[in-house]
PDB file of N, CA and C in Angstrom:
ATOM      1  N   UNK A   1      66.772  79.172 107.585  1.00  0.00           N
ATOM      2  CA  UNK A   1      67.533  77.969 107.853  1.00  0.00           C
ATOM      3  C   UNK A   1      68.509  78.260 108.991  1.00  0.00           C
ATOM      4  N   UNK A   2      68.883  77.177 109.802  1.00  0.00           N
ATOM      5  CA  UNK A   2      69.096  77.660 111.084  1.00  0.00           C
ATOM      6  C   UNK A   2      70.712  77.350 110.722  1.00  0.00           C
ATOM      7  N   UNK A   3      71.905  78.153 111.378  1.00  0.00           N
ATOM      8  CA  UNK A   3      73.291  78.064 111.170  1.00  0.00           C
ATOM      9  C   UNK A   3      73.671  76.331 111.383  1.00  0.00           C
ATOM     10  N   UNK A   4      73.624  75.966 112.790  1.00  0.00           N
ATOM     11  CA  UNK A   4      73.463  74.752 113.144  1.00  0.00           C
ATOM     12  C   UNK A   4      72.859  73.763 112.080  1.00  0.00           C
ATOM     13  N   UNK A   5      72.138  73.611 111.273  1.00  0.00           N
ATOM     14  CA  UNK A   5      71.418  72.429 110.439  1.00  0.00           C
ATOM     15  C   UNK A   5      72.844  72.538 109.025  1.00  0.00           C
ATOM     16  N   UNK A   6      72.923  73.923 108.805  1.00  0.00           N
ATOM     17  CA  UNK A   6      74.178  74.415 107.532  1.00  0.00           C
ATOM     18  C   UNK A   6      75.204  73.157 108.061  1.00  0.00           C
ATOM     19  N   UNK A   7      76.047  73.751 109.251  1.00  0.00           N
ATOM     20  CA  UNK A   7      77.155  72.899 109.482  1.00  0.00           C
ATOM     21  C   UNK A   7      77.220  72.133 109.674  1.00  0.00           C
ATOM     22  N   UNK A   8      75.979  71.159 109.894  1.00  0.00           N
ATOM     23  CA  UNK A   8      75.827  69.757 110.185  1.00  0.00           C
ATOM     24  C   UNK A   8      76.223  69.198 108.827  1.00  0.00           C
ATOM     25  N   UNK A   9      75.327  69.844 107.795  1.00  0.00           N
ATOM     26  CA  UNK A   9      75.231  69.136 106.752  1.00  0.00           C
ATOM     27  C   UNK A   9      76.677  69.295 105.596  1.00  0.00           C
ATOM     28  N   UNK A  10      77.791  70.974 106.258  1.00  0.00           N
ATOM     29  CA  UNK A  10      78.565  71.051 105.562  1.00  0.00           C
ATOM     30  C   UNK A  10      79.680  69.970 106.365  1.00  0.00           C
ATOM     31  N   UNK A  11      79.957  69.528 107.370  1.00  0.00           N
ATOM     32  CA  UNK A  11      80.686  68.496 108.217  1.00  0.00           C
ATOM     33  C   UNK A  11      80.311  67.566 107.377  1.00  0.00           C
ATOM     34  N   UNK A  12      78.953  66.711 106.949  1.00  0.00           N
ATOM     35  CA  UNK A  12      78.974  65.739 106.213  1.00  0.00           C
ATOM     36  C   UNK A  12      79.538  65.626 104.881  1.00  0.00           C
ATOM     37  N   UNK A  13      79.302  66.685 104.654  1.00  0.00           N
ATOM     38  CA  UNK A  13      79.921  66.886 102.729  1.00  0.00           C
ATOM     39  C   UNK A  13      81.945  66.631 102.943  1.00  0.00           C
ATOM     40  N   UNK A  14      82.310  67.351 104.162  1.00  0.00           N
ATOM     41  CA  UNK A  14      83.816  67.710 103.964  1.00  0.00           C
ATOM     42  C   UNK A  14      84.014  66.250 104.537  1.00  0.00           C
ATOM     43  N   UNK A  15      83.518  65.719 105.047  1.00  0.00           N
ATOM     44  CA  UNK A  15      83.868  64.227 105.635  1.00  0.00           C
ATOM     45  C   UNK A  15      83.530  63.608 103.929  1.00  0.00           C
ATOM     46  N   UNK A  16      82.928  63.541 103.141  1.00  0.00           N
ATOM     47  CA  UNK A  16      83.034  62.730 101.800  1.00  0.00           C
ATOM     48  C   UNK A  16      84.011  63.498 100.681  1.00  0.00           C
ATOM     49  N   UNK A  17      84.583  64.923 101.109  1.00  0.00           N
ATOM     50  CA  UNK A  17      85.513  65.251 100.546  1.00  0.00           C
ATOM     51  C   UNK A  17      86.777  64.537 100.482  1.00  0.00           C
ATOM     52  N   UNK A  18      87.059  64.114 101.877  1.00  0.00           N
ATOM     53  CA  UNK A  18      88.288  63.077 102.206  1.00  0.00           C
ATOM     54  C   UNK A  18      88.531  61.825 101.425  1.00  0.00           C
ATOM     55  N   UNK A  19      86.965  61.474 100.975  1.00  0.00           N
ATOM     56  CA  UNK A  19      87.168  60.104 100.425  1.00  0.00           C
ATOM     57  C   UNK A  19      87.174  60.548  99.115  1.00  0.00           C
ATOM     58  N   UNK A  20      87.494  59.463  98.012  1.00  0.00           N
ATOM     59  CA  UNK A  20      87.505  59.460  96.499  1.00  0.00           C
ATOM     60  C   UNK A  20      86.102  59.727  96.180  1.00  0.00           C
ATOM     61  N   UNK A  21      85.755  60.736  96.008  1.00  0.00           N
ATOM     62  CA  UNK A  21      84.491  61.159  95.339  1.00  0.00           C
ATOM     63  C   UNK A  21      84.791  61.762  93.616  1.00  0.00           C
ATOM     64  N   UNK A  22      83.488  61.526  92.742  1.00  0.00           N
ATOM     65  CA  UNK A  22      83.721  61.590  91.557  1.00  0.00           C
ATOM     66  C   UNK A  22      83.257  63.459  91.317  1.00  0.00           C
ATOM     67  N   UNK A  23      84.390  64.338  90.234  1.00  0.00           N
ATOM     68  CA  UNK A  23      84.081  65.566  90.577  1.00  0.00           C
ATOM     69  C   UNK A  23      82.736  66.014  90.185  1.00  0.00           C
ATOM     70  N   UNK A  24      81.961  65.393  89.601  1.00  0.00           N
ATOM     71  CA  UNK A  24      80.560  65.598  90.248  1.00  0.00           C
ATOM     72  C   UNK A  24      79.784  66.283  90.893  1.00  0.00           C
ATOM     73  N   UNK A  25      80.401  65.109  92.071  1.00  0.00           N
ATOM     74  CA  UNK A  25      79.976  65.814  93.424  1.00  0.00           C
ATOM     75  C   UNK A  25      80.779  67.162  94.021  1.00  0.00           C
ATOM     76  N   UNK A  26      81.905  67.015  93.321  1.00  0.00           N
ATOM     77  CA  UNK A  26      82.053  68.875  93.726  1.00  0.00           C
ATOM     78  C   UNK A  26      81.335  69.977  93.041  1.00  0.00           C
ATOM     79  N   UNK A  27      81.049  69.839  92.424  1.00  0.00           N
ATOM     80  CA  UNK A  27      79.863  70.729  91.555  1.00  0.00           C
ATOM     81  C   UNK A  27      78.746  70.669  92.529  1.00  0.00           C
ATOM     82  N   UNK A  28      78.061  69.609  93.152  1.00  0.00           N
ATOM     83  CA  UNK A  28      76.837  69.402  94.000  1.00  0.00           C
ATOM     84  C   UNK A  28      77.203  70.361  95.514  1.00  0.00           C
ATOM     85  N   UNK A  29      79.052  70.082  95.874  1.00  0.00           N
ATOM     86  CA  UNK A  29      78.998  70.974  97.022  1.00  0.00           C
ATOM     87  C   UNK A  29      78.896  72.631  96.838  1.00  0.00           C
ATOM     88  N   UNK A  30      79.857  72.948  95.923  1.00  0.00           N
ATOM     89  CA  UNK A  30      79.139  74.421  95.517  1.00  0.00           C
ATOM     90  C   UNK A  30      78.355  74.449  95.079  1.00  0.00           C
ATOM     91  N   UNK A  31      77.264  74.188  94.546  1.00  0.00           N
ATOM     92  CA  UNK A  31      76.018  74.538  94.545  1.00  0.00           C
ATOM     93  C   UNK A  31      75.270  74.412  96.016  1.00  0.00           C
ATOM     94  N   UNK A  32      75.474  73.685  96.693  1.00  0.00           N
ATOM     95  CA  UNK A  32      74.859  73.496  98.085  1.00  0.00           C
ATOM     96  C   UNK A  32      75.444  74.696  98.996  1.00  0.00           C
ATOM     97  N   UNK A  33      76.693  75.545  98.954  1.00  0.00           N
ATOM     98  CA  UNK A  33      76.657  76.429  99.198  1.00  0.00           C
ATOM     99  C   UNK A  33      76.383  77.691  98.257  1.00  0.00           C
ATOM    100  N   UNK A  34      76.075  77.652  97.624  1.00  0.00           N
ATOM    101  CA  UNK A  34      75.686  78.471  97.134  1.00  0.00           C
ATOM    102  C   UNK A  34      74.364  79.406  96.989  1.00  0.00           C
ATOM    103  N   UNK A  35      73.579  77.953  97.515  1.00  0.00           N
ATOM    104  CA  UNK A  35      72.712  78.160  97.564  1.00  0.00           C
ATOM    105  C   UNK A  35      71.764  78.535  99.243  1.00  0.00           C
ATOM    106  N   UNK A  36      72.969  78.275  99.780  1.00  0.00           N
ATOM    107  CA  UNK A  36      72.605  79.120 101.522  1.00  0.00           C
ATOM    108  C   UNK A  36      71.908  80.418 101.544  1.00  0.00           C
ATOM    109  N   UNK A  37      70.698  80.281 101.800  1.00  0.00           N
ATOM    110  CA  UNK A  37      69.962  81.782 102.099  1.00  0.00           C
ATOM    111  C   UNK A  37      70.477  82.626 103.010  1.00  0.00           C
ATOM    112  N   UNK A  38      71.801  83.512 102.738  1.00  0.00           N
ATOM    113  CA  UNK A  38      72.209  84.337 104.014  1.00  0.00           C
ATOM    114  C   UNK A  38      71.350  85.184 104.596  1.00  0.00           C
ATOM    115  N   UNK A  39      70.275  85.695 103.654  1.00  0.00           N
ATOM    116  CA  UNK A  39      69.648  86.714 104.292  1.00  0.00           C
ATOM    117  C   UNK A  39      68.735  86.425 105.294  1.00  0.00           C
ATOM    118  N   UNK A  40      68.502  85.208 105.291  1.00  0.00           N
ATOM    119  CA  UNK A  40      67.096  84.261 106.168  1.00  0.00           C
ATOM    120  C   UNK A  40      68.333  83.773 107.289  1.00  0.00           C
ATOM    121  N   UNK A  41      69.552  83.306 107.387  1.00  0.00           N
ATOM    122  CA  UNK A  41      70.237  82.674 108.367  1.00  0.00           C
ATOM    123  C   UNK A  41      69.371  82.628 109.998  1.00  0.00           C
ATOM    124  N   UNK A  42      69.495  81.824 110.293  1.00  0.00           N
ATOM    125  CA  UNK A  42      69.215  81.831 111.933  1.00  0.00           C
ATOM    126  C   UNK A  42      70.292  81.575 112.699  1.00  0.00           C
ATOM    127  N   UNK A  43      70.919  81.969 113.583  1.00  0.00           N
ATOM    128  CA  UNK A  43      71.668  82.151 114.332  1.00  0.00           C
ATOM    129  C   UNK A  43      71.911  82.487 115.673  1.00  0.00           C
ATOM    130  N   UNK A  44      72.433  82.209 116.676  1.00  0.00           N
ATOM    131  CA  UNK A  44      72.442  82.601 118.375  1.00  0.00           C
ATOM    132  C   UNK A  44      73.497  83.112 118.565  1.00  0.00           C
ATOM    133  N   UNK A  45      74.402  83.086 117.804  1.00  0.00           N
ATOM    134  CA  UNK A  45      75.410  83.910 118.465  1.00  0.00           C
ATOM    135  C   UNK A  45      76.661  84.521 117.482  1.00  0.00           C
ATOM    136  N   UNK A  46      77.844  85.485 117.149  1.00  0.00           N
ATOM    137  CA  UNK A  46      78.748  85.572 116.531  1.00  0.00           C
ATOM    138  C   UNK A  46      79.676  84.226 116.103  1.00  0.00           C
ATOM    139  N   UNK A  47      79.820  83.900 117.250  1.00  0.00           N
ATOM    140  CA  UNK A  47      80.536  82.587 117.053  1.00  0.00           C
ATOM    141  C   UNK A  47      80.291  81.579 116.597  1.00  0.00           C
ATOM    142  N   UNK A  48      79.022  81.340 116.089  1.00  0.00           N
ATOM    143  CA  UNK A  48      78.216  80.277 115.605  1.00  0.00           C
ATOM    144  C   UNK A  48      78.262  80.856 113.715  1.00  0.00           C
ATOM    145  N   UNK A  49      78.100  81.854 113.598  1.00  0.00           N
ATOM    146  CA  UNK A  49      78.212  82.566 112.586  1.00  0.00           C
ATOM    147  C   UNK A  49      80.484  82.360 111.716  1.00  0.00           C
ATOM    148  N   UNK A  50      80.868  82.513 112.411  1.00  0.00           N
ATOM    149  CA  UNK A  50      82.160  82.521 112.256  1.00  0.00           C
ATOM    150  C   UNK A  50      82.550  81.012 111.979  1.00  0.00           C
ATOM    151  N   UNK A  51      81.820  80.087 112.714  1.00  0.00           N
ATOM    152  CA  UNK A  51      82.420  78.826 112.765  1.00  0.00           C
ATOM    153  C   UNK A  51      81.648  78.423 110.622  1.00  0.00           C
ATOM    154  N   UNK A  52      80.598  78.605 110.831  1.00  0.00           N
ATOM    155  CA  UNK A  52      79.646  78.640 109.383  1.00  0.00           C
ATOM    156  C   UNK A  52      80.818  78.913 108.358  1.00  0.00           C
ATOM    157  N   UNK A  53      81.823  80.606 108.584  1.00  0.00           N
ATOM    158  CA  UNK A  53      82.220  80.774 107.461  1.00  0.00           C
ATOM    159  C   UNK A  53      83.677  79.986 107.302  1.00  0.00           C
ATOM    160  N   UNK A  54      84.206  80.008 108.449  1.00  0.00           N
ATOM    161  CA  UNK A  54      85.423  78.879 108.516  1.00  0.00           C
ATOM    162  C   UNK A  54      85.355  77.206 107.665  1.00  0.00           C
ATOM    163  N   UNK A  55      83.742  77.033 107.921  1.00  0.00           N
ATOM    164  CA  UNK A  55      83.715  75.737 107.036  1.00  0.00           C
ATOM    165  C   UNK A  55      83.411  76.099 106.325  1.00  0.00           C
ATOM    166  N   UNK A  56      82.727  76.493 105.264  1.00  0.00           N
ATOM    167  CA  UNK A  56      82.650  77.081 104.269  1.00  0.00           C
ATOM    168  C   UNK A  56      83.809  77.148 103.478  1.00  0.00           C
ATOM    169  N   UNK A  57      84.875  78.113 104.186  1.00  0.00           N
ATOM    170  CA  UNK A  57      86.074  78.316 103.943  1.00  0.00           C
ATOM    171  C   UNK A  57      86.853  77.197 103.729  1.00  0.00           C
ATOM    172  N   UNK A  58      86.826  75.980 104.840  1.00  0.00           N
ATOM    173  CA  UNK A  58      87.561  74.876 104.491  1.00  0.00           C
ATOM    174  C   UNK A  58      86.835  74.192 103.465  1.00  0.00           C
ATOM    175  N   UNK A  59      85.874  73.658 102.992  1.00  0.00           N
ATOM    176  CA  UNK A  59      85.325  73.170 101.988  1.00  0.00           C
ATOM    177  C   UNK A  59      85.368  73.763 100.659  1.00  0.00           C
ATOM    178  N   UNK A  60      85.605  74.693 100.430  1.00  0.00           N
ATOM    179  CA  UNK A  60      86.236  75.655  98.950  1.00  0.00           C
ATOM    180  C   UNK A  60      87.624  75.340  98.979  1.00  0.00           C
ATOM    181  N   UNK A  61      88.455  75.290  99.903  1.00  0.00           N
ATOM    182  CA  UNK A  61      89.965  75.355  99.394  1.00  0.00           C
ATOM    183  C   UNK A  61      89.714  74.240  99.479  1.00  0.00           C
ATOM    184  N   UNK A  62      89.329  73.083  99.640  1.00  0.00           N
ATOM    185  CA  UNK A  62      89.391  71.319  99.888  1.00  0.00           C
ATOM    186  C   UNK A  62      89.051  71.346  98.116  1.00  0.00           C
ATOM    187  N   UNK A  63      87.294  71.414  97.494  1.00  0.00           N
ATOM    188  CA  UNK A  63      87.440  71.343  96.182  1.00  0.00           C
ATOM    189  C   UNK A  63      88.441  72.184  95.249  1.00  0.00           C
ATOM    190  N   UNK A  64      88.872  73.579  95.995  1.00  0.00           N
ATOM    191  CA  UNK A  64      89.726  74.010  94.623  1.00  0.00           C
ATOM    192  C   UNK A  64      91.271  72.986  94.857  1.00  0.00           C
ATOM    193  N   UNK A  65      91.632  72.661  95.630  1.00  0.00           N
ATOM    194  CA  UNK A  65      92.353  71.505  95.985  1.00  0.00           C
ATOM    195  C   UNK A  65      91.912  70.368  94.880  1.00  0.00           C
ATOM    196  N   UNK A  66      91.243  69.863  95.079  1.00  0.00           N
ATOM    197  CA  UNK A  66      90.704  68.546  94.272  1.00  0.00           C
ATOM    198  C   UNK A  66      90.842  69.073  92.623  1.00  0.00           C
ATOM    199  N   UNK A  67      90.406  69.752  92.884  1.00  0.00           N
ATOM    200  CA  UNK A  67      89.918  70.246  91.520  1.00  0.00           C
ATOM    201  C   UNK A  67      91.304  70.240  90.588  1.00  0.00           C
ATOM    202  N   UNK A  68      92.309  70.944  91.403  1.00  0.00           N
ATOM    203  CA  UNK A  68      93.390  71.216  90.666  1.00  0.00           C
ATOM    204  C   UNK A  68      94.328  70.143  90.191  1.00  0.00           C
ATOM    205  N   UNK A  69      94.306  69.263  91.545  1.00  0.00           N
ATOM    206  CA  UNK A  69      94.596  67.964  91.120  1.00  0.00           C
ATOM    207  C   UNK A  69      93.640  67.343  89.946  1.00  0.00           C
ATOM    208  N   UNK A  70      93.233  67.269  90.072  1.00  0.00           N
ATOM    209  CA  UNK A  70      92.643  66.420  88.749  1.00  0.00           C
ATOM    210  C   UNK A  70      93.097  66.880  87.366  1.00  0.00           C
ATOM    211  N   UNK A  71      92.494  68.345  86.922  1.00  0.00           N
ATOM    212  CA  UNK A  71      93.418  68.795  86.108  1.00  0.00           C
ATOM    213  C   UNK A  71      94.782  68.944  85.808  1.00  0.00           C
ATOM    214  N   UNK A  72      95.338  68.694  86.784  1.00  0.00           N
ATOM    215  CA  UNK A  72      96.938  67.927  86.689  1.00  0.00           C
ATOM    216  C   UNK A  72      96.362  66.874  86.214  1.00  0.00           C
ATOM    217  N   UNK A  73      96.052  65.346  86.375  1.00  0.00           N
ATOM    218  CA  UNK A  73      96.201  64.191  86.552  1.00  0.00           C
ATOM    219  C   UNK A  73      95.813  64.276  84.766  1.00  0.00           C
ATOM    220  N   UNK A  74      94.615  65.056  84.371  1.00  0.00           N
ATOM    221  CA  UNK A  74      94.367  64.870  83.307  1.00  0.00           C
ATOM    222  C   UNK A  74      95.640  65.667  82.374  1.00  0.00           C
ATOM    223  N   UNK A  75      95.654  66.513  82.732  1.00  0.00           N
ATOM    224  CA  UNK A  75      96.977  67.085  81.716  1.00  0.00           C
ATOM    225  C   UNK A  75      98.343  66.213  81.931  1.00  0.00           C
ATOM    226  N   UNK A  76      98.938  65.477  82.674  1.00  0.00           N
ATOM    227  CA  UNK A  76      99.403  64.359  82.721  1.00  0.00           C
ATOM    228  C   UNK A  76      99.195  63.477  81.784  1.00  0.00           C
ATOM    229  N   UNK A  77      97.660  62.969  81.775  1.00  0.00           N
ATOM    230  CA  UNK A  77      97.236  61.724  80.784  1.00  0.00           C
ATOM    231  C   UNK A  77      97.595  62.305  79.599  1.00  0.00           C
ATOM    232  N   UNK A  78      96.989  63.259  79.182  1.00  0.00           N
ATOM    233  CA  UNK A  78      96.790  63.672  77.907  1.00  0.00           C
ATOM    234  C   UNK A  78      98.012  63.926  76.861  1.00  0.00           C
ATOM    235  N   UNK A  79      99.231  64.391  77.968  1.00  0.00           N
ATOM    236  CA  UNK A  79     100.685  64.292  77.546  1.00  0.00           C
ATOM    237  C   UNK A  79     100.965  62.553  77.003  1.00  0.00           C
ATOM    238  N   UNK A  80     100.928  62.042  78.163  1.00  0.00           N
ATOM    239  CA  UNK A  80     101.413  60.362  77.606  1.00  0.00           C
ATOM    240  C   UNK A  80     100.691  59.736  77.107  1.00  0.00           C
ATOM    241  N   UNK A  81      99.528  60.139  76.395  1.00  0.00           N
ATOM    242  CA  UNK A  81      98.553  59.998  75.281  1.00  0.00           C
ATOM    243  C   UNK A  81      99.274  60.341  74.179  1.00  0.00           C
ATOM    244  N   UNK A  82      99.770  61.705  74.203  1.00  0.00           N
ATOM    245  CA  UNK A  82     100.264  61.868  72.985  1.00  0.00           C
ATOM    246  C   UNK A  82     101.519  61.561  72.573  1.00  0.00           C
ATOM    247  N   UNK A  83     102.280  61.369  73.543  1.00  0.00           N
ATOM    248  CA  UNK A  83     103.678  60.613  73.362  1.00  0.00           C
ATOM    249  C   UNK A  83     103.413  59.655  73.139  1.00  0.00           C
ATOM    250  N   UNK A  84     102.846  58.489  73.627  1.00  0.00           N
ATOM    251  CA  UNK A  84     102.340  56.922  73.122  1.00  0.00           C
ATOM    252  C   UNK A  84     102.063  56.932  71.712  1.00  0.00           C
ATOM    253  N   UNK A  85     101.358  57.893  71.257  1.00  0.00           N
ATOM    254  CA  UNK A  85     100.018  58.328  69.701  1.00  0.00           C
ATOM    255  C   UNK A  85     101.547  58.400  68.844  1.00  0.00           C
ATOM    256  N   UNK A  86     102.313  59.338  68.999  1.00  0.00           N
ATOM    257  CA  UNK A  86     103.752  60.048  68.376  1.00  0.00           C
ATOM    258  C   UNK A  86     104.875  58.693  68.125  1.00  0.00           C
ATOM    259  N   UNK A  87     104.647  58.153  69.580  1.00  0.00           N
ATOM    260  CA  UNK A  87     105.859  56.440  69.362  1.00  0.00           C
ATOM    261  C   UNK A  87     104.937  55.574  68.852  1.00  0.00           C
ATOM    262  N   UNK A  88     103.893  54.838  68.635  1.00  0.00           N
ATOM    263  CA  UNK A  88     103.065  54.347  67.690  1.00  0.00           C
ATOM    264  C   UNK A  88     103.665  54.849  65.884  1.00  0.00           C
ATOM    265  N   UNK A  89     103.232  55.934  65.787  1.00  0.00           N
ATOM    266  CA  UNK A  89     103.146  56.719  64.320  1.00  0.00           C
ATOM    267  C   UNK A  89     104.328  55.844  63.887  1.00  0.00           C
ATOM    268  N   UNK A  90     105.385  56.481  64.601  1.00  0.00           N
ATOM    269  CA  UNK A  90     106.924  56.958  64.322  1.00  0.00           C
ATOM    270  C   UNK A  90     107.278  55.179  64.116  1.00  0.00           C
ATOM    271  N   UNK A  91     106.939  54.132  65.135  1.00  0.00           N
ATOM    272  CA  UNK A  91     107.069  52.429  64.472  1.00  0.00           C
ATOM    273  C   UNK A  91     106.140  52.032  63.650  1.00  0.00           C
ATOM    274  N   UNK A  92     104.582  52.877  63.303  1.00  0.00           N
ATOM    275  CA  UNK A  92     104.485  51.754  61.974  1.00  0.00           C
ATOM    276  C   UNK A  92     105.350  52.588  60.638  1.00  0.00           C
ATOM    277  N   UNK A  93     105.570  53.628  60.747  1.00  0.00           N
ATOM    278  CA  UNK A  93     106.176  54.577  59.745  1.00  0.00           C
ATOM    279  C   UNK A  93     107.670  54.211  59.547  1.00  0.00           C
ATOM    280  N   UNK A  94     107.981  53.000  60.711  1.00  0.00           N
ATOM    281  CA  UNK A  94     109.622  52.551  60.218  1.00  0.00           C
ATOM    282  C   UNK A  94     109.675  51.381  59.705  1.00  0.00           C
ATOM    283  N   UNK A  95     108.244  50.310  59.563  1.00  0.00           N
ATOM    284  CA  UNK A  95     108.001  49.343  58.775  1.00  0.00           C
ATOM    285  C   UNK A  95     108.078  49.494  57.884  1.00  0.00           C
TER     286      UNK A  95
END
Protein backbone atom coordinates (compact mmCIF):
# COMPACT_ATOMS: atom_id res chain seq x y z
CA UNK A 1 0.00 0.00 0.00
CA UNK A 2 1.43 3.10 -1.16
CA UNK A 3 2.23 6.00 1.79
CA UNK A 4 0.30 8.56 -0.36
CA UNK A 5 -3.22 6.46 -0.64
CA UNK A 6 -2.61 5.99 3.77
CA UNK A 7 -2.71 9.84 4.09
CA UNK A 8 -5.24 10.53 1.80
CA UNK A 9 -7.49 8.38 3.49
CA UNK A 10 -6.06 9.34 7.13
CA UNK A 11 -6.82 13.39 6.09
CA UNK A 12 -10.35 12.10 5.45
CA UNK A 13 -10.92 10.33 8.75
CA UNK A 14 -9.23 13.51 10.85
CA UNK A 15 -11.47 15.88 8.77
CA UNK A 16 -14.69 13.67 10.32
CA UNK A 17 -12.85 13.74 13.58
CA UNK A 18 -13.68 17.54 13.77
CA UNK A 19 -17.24 16.89 13.32
CA UNK A 20 -19.65 15.14 15.98
CA UNK A 21 -19.01 11.64 15.16
CA UNK A 22 -20.52 8.74 17.27
CA UNK A 23 -17.49 6.87 19.32
CA UNK A 24 -17.96 4.14 17.12
CA UNK A 25 -16.31 5.46 14.67
CA UNK A 26 -13.29 5.92 16.78
CA UNK A 27 -12.92 2.37 17.25
CA UNK A 28 -13.20 2.12 13.15
CA UNK A 29 -10.18 4.78 13.09
CA UNK A 30 -7.87 2.66 15.18
CA UNK A 31 -8.54 -0.18 13.71
CA UNK A 32 -7.87 1.43 10.25
CA UNK A 33 -4.60 2.20 11.60
CA UNK A 34 -3.90 -0.49 12.89
CA UNK A 35 -4.26 -2.25 10.47
CA UNK A 36 -1.53 -0.44 8.04
CA UNK A 37 0.81 -3.06 6.60
CA UNK A 38 4.17 -1.35 7.61
CA UNK A 39 6.13 -3.97 6.34
CA UNK A 40 4.64 -3.76 2.63
CA UNK A 41 4.61 0.38 2.88
CA UNK A 42 5.49 2.02 -0.44
CA UNK A 43 7.15 5.03 -0.25
CA UNK A 44 9.56 7.73 -2.28
CA UNK A 45 11.03 9.40 0.08
CA UNK A 46 11.88 10.03 4.15
CA UNK A 47 9.70 12.79 4.17
CA UNK A 48 6.76 11.21 2.87
CA UNK A 49 7.31 8.57 5.54
CA UNK A 50 7.50 11.23 8.46
CA UNK A 51 4.54 13.17 7.24
CA UNK A 52 2.49 9.31 7.52
CA UNK A 53 3.69 9.22 11.19
CA UNK A 54 2.85 12.87 12.15
CA UNK A 55 -0.77 12.03 11.05
CA UNK A 56 -1.02 9.15 12.54
CA UNK A 57 0.23 10.94 15.48
CA UNK A 58 -2.36 13.68 15.14
CA UNK A 59 -5.27 11.31 14.78
CA UNK A 60 -4.47 9.24 18.14
CA UNK A 61 -4.15 12.29 20.33
CA UNK A 62 -7.49 13.75 18.44
CA UNK A 63 -9.44 10.22 19.57
CA UNK A 64 -7.63 9.92 22.95
CA UNK A 65 -8.91 13.57 23.13
CA UNK A 66 -12.47 12.57 22.28
CA UNK A 67 -12.38 9.76 24.06
CA UNK A 68 -11.61 11.38 27.30
CA UNK A 69 -14.11 13.79 26.89
CA UNK A 70 -16.78 11.64 26.68
CA UNK A 71 -15.90 9.74 29.65
CA UNK A 72 -16.04 12.95 31.44
CA UNK A 73 -19.44 13.81 29.95
CA UNK A 74 -20.57 10.37 31.04
CA UNK A 75 -19.15 10.46 34.53
CA UNK A 76 -20.81 13.85 34.75
CA UNK A 77 -24.25 12.22 33.79
CA UNK A 78 -23.97 9.48 35.95
CA UNK A 79 -23.22 11.83 39.06
CA UNK A 80 -26.55 13.94 38.39
CA UNK A 81 -28.26 10.69 37.86
CA UNK A 82 -27.56 9.87 41.10
CA UNK A 83 -28.15 13.03 42.84
CA UNK A 84 -31.61 13.39 41.01
CA UNK A 85 -32.25 9.21 42.10
CA UNK A 86 -31.02 10.45 46.05
CA UNK A 87 -33.49 13.95 45.80
CA UNK A 88 -36.39 11.81 44.39
CA UNK A 89 -35.92 9.00 47.37
CA UNK A 90 -35.35 11.62 50.04
CA UNK A 91 -39.21 13.60 48.73
CA UNK A 92 -41.25 10.58 48.42
CA UNK A 93 -39.69 9.40 51.88
CA UNK A 94 -40.90 12.94 53.36
CA UNK A 95 -44.54 12.22 52.27
Amino acid sequence: MKIGDILKELENQEEELDENIPLEKLDSFIEFIKNIDVENLEFSSKDELQKLSKKIESIINKIVFLKNEIMQKADRLSRNKDATTAYMKSQLNDR
